[in-house]
C-alpha atoms as a PDB file:
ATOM      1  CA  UNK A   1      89.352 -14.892-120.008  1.00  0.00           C
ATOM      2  CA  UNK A   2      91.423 -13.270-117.593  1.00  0.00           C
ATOM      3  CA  UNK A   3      88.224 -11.638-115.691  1.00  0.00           C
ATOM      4  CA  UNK A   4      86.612 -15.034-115.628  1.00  0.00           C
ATOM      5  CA  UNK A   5      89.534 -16.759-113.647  1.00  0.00           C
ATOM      6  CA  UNK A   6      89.550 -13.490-111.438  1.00  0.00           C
ATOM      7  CA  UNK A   7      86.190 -14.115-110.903  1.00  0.00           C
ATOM      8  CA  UNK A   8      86.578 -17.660-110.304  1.00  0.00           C
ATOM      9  CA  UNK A   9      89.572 -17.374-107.714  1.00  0.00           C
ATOM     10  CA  UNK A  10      87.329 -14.504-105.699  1.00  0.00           C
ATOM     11  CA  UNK A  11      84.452 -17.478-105.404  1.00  0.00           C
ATOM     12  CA  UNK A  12      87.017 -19.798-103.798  1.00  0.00           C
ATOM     13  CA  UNK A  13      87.900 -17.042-101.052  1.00  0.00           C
ATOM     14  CA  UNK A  14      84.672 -16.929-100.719  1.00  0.00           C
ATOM     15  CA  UNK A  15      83.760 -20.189-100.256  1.00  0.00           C
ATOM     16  CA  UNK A  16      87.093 -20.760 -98.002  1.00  0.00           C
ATOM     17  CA  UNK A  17      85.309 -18.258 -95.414  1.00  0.00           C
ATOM     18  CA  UNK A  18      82.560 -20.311 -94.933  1.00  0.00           C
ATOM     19  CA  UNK A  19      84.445 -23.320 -93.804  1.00  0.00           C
ATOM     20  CA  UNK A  20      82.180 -25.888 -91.464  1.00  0.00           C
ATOM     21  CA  UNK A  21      83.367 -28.601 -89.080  1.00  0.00           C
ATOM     22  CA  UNK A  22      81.080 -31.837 -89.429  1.00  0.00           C
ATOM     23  CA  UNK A  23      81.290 -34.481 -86.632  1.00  0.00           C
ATOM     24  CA  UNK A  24      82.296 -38.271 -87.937  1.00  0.00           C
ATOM     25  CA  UNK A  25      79.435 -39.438 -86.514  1.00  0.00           C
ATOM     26  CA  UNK A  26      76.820 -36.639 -88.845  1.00  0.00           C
ATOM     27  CA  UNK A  27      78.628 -38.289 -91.765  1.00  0.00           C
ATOM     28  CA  UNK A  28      78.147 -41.855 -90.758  1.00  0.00           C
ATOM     29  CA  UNK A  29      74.877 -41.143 -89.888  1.00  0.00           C
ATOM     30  CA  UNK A  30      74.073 -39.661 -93.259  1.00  0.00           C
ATOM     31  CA  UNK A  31      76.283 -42.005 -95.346  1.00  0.00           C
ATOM     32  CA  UNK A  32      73.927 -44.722 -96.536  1.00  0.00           C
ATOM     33  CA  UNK A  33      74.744 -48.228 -98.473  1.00  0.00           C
ATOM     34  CA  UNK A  34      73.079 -48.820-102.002  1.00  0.00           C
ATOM     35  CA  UNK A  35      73.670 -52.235-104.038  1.00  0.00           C
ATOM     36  CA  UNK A  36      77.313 -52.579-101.495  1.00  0.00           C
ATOM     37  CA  UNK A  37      78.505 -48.785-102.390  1.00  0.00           C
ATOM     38  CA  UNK A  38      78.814 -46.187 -99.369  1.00  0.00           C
ATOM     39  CA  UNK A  39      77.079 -43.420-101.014  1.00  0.00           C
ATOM     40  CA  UNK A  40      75.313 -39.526 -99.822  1.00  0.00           C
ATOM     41  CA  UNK A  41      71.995 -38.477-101.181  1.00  0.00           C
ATOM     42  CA  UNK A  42      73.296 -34.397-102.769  1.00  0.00           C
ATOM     43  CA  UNK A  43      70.345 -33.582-100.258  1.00  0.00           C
ATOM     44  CA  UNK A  44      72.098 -34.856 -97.069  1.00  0.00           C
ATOM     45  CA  UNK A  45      75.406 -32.640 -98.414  1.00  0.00           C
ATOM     46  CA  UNK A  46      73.475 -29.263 -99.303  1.00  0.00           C
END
């Protein structure tokens, strides 16, 4: 168990390198509403 939270804590650092800035504006442009619910298709956040 011990290698698997190694492994998971070395994806994080990973992931924290890899850090992008998104304007307000790309999310409100890509935030849609659905039945009164702000929601954002897993497509537009990929």
């Amino acid at each position: 168990m011990a290698k698997t939270k190694k492994n998971e804590v070395d994806t994080v650092e990973e992931i924290d390198k890899d850090i992008l800035v998104i304007s307000e504006e790309v999310i409100r442009e890509r935030t849609y509403i659905i039945r009164n619910q702000k929601v954002m298709l897993d497509f537009d956040l990929a």
